[in-house]
C-alpha atoms as a PDB file:
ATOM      1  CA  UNK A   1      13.204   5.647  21.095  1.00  0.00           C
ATOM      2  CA  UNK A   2      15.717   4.509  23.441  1.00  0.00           C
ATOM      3  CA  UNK A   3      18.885   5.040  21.041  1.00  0.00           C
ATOM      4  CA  UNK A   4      17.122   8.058  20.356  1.00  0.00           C
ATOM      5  CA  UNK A   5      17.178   9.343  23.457  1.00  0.00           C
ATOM      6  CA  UNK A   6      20.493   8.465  24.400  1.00  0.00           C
ATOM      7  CA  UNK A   7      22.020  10.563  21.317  1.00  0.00           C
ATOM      8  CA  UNK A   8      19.931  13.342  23.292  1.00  0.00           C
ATOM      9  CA  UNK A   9      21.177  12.851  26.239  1.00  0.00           C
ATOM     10  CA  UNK A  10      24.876  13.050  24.542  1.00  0.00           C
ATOM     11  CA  UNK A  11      23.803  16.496  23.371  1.00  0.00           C
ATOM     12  CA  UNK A  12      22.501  17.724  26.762  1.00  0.00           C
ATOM     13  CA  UNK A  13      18.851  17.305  25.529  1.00  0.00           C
ATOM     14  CA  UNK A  14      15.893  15.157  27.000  1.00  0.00           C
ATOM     15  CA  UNK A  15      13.339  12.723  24.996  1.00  0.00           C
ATOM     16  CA  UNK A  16      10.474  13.842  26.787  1.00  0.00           C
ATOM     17  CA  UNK A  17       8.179  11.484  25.196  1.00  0.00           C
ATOM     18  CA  UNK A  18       6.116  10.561  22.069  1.00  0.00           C
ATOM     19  CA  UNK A  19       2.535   9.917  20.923  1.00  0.00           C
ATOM     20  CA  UNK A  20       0.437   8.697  17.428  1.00  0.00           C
ATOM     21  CA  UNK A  21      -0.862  11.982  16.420  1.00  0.00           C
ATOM     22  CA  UNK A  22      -4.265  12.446  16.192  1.00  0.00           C
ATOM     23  CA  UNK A  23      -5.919  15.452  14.028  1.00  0.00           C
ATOM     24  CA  UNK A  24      -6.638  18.150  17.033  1.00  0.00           C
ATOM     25  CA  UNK A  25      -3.039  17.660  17.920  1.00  0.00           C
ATOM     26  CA  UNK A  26      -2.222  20.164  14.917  1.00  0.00           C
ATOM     27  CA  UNK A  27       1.186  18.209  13.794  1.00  0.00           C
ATOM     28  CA  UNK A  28       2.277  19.279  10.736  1.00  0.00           C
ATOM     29  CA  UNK A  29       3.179  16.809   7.727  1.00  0.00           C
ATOM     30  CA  UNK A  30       6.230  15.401   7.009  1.00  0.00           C
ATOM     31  CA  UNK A  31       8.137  16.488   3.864  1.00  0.00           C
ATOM     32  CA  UNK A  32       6.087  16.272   0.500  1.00  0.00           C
ATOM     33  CA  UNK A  33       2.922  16.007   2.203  1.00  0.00           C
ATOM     34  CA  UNK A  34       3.789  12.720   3.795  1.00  0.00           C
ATOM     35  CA  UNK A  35       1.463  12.024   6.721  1.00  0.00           C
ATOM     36  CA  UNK A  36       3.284  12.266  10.113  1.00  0.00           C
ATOM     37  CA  UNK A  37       2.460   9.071  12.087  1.00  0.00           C
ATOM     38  CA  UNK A  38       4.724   9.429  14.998  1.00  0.00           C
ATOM     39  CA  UNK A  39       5.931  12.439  17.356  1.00  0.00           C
ATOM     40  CA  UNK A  40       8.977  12.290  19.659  1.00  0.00           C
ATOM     41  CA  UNK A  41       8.470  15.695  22.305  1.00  0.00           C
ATOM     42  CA  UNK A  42      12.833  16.587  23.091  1.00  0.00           C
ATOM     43  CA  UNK A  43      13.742  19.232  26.083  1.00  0.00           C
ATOM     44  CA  UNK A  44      16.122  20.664  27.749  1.00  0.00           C
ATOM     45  CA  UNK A  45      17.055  21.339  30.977  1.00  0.00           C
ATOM     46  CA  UNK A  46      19.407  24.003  31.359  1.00  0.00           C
ATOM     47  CA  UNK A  47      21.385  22.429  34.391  1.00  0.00           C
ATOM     48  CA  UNK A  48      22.743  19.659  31.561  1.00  0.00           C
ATOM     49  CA  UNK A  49      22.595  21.843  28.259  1.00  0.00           C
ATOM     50  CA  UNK A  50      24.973  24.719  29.493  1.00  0.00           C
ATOM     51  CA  UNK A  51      27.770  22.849  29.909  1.00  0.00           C
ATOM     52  CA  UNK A  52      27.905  21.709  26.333  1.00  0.00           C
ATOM     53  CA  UNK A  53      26.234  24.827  24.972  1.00  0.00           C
ATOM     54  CA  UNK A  54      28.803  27.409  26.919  1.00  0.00           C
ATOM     55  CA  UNK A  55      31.557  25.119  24.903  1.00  0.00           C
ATOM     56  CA  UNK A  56      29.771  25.955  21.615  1.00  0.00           C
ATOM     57  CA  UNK A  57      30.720  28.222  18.620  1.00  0.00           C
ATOM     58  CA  UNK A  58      27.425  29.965  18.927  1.00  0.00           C
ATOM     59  CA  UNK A  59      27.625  31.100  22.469  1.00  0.00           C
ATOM     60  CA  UNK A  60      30.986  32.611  21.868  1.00  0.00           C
ATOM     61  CA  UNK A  61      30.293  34.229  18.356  1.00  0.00           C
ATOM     62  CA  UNK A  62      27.360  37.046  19.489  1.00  0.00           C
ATOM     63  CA  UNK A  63      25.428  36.771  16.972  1.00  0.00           C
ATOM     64  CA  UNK A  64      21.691  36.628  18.247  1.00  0.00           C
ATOM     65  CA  UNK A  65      19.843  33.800  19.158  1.00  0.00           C
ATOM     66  CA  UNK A  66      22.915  31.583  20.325  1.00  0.00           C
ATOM     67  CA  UNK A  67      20.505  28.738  22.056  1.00  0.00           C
ATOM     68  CA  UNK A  68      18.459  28.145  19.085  1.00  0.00           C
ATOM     69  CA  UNK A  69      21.240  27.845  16.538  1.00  0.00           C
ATOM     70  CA  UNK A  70      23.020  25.712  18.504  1.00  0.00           C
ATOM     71  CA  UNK A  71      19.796  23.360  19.202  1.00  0.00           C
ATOM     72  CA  UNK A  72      18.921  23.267  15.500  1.00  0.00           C
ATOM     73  CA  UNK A  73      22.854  21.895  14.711  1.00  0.00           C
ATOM     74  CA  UNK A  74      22.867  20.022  17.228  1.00  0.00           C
ATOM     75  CA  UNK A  75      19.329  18.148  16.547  1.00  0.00           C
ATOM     76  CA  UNK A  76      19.066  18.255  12.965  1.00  0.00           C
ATOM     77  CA  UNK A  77      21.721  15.859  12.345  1.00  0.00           C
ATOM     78  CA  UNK A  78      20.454  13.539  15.164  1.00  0.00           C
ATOM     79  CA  UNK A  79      17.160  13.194  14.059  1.00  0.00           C
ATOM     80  CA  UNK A  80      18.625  12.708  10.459  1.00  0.00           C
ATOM     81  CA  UNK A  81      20.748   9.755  11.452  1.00  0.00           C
ATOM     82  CA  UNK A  82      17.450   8.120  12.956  1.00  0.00           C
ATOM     83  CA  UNK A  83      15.223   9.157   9.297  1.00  0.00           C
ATOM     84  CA  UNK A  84      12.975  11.718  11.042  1.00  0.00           C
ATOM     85  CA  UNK A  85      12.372  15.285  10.449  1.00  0.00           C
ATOM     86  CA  UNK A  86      12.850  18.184  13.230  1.00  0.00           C
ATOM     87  CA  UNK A  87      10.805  20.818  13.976  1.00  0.00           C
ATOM     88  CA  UNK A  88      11.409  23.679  16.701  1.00  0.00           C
ATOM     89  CA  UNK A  89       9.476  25.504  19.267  1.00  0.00           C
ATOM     90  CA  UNK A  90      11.278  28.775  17.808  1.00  0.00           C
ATOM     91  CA  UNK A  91      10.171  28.186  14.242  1.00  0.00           C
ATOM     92  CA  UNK A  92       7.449  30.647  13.279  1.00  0.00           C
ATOM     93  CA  UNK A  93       5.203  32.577  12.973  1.00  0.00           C
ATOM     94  CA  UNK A  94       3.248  30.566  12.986  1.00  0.00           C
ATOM     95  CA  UNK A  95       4.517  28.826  15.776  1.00  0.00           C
ATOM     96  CA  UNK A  96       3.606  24.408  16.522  1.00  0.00           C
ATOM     97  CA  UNK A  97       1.849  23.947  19.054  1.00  0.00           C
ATOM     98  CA  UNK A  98       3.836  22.450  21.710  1.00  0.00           C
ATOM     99  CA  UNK A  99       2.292  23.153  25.054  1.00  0.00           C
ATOM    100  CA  UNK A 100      -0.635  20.691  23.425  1.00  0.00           C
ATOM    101  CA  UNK A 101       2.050  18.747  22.566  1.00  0.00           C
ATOM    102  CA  UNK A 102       3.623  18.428  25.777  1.00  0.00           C
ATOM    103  CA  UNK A 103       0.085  18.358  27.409  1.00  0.00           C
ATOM    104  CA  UNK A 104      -0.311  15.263  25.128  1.00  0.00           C
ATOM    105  CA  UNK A 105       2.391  13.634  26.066  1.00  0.00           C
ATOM    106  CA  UNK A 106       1.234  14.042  30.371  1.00  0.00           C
ATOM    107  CA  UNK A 107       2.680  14.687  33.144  1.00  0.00           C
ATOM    108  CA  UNK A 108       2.551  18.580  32.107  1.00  0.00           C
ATOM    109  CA  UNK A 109       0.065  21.370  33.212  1.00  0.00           C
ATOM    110  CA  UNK A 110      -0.480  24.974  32.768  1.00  0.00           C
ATOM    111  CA  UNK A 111       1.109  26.743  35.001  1.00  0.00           C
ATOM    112  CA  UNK A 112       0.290  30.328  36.254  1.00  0.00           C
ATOM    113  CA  UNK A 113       3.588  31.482  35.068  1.00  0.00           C
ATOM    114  CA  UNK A 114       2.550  30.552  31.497  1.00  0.00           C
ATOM    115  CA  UNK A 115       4.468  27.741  30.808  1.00  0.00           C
ATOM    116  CA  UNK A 116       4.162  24.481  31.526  1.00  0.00           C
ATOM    117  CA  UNK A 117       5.370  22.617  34.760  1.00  0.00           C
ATOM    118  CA  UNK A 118       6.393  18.864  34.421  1.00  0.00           C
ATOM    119  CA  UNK A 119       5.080  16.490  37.093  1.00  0.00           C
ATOM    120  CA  UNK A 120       9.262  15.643  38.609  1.00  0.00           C
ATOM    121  CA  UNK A 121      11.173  18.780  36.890  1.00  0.00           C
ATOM    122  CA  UNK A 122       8.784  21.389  37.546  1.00  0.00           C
ATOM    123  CA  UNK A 123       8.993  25.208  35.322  1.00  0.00           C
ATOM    124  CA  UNK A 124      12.799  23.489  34.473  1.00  0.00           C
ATOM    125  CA  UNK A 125      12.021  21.666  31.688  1.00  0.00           C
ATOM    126  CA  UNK A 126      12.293  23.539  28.128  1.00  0.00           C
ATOM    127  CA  UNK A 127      10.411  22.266  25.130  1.00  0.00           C
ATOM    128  CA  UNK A 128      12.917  22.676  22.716  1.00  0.00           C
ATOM    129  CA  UNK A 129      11.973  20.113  19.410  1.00  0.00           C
ATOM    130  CA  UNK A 130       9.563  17.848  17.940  1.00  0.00           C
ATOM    131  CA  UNK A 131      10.721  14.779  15.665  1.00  0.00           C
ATOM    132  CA  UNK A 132       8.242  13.437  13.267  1.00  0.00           C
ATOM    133  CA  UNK A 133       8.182   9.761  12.223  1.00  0.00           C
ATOM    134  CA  UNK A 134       6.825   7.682   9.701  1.00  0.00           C
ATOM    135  CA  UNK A 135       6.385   5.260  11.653  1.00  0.00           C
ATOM    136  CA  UNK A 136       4.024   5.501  14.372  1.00  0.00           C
ATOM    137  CA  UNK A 137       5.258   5.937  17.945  1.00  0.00           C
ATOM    138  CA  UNK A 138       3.716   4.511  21.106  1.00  0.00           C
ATOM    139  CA  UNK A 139       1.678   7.019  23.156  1.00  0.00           C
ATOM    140  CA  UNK A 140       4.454   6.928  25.894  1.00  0.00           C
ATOM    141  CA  UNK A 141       1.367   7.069  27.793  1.00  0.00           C
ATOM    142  CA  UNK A 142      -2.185   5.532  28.021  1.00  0.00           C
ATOM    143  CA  UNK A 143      -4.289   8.187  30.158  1.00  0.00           C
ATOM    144  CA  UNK A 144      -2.024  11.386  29.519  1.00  0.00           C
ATOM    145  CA  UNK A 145      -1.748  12.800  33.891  1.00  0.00           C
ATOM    146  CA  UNK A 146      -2.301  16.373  34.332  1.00  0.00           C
ATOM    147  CA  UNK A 147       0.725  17.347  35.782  1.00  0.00           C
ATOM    148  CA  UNK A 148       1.686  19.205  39.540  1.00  0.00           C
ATOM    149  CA  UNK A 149      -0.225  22.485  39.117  1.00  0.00           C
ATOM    150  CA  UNK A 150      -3.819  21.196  39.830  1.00  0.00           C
ATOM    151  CA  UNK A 151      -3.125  19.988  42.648  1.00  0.00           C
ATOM    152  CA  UNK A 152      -1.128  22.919  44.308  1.00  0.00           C
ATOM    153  CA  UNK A 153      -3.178  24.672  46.538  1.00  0.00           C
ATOM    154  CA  UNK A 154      -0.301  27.064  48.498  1.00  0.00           C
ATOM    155  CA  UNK A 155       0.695  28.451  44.930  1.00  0.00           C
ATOM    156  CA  UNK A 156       3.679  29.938  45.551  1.00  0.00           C
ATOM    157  CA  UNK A 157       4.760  31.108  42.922  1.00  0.00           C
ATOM    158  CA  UNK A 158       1.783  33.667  42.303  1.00  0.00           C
ATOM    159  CA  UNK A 159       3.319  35.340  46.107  1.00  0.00           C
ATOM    160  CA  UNK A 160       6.500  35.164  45.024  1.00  0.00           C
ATOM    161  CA  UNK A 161       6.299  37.431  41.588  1.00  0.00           C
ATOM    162  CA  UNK A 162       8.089  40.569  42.954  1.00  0.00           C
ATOM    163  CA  UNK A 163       6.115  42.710  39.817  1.00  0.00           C
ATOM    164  CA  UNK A 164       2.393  40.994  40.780  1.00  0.00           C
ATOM    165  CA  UNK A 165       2.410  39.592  37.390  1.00  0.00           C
ATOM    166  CA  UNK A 166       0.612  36.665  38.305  1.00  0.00           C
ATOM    167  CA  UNK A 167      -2.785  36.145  39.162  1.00  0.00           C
ATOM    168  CA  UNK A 168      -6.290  34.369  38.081  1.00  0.00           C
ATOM    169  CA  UNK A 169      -6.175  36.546  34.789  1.00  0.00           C
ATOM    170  CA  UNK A 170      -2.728  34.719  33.857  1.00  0.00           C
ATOM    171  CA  UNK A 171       0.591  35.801  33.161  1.00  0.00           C
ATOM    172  CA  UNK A 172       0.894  39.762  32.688  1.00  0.00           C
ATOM    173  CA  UNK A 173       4.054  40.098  30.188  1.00  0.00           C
ATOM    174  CA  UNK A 174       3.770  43.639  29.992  1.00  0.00           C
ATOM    175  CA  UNK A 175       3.678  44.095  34.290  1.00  0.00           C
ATOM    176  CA  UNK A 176       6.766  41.646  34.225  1.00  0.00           C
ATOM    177  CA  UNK A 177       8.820  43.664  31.703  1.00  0.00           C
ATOM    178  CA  UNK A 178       7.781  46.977  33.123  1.00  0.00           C
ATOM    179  CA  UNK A 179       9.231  45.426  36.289  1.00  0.00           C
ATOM    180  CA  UNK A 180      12.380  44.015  34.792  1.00  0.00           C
ATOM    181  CA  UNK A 181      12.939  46.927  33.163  1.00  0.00           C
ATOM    182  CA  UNK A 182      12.680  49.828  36.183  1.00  0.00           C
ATOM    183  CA  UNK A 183      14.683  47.482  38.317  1.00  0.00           C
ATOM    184  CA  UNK A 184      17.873  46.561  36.797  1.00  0.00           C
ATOM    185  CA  UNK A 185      19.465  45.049  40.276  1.00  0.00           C
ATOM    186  CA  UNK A 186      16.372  43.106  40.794  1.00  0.00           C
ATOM    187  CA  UNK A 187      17.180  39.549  41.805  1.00  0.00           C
ATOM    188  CA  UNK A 188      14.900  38.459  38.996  1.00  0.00           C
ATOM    189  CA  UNK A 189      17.490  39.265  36.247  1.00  0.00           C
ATOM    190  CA  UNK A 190      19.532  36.075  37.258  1.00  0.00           C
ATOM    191  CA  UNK A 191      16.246  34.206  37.074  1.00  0.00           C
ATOM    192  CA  UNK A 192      12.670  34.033  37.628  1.00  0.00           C
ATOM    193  CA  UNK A 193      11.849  34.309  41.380  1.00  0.00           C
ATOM    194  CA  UNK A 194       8.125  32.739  40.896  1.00  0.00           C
ATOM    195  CA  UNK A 195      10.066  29.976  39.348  1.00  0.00           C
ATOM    196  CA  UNK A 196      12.307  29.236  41.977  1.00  0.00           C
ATOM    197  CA  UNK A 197       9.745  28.660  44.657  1.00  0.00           C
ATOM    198  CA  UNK A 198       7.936  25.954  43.151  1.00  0.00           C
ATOM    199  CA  UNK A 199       7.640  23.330  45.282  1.00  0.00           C
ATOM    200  CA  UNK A 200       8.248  20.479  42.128  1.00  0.00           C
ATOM    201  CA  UNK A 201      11.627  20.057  40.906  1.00  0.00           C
ATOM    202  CA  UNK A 202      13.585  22.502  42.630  1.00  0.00           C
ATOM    203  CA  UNK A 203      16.563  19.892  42.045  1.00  0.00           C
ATOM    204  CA  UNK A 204      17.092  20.939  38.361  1.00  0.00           C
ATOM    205  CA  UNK A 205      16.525  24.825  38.600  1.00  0.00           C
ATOM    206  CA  UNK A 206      18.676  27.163  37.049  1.00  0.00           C
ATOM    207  CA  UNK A 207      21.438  28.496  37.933  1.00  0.00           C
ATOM    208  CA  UNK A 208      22.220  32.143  38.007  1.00  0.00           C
ATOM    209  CA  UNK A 209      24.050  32.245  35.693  1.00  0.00           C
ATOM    210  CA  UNK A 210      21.814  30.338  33.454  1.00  0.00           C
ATOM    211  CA  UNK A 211      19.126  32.378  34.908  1.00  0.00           C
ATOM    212  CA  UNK A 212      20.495  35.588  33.484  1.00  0.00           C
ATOM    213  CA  UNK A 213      21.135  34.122  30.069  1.00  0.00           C
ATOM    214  CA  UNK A 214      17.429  33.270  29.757  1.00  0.00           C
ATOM    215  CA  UNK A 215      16.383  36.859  31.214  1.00  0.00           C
ATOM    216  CA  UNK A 216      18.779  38.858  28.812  1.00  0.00           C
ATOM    217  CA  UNK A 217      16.697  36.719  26.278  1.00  0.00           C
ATOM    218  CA  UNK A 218      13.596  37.609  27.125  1.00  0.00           C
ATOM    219  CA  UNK A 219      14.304  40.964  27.119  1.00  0.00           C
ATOM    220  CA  UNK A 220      15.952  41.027  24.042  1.00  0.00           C
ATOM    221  CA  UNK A 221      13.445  39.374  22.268  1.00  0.00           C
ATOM    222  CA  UNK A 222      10.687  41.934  23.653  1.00  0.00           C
ATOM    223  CA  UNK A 223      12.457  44.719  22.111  1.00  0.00           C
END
């Protein structure tokens, strides 16, 4: 896992962490019906992957979905090299599970932003791929920990959502693009404002300019 992770890191990705799969965990097979027997979780965190993926023939070319052709080059071959196969969070429908995954793995929670905060980079970290093994990988952690959220009691990021798209019911998609999309000078379009007041990783937030790419994303792929 270690070389592993350092290739990763080369790449402007994190190994986020592995675990023996178990049959709730809904991890799909390996090639020819091979049973998986290990699962490596990789992110991203956009404060490391821009600088590398701004460089990149995708982000230059405008063809859509820059980000996840240029993280399925980029990881394919690396998890080749080690004899594992990839899967992505962008594959689908159906889409893996990876919030369980990630929850699996610990220091995650749900988040009322719906995604997932990570117990040191906060709403930073992306889950980007999942490598499958043969060979089965250490559960990078004995008593998976819940992750930040559970213990926040101040919230601030439910305050902080300029469109009120946040609240016990979840995470309102429709109220958020409705918001996104009357406003066009909002500050939100160079990133999420709910995100940026979390108290937990504040360190590795975006950028705005890595904000905005993100946003025009989510817009785009609401269309």
């Amino acid at each position: 896992m270690a070389e592993i992770g350092a290739a990763l890191a080369r790449a402007g990705f994190r190994l986020v962490g592995g675990f023996a799969p178990r049959a709730e965990d809904g991890v799909p097979e390996l090639p020819h019906g091979v049973p998986t027997a290990g699962l490596m979780l990789v992110g991203s965190l956009s404060s490391e992957l821009f600088s590398l993926f701004d460089k990149s023939p995708e982000a230059r070319d405008g063809a859509p979905d820059p980000l996840d052709r240029y993280t399925r080059r980029v990881l394919t071959p690396i998890a080749g090299a080690a004899g594992l196969a990839p899967v992505f969070v962008f594959d689908g429908p159906p889409y893996h599970p990876f919030q369980r995954w990630a929850l699996r793995v610990g220091g995650f929670s749900s988040s009322p932003m719906g995604l997932l905060a990570h117990e040191t980079f906060g709403p930073w970290l992306a889950l980007r791929a999942a490598f499958l093994s043969l060979e089965t990988v250490v559960d990078t952690r004995d008593v998976p920990d819940e992750g930040p959220c559970p213990s926040c009691v101040a919230r601030p990021c439910i305050k902080a959502c300029p469109a009120g798209a946040l609240g016990p019911a979840g995470y309102d998609v429709p109220r958020c693009l409705a918001h996104l999309e009357a406003t066009p000078d909002a500050a939100c379009h160079s990133g999420c404002r709910a995100r940026h007041v979390c108290p937990v990783g504040s360190a590795f937030a975006q950028g705005p300019r890595e904000g905005a790419f993100h946003m025009r994303s989510f817009l785009a792929g609401a269309v």
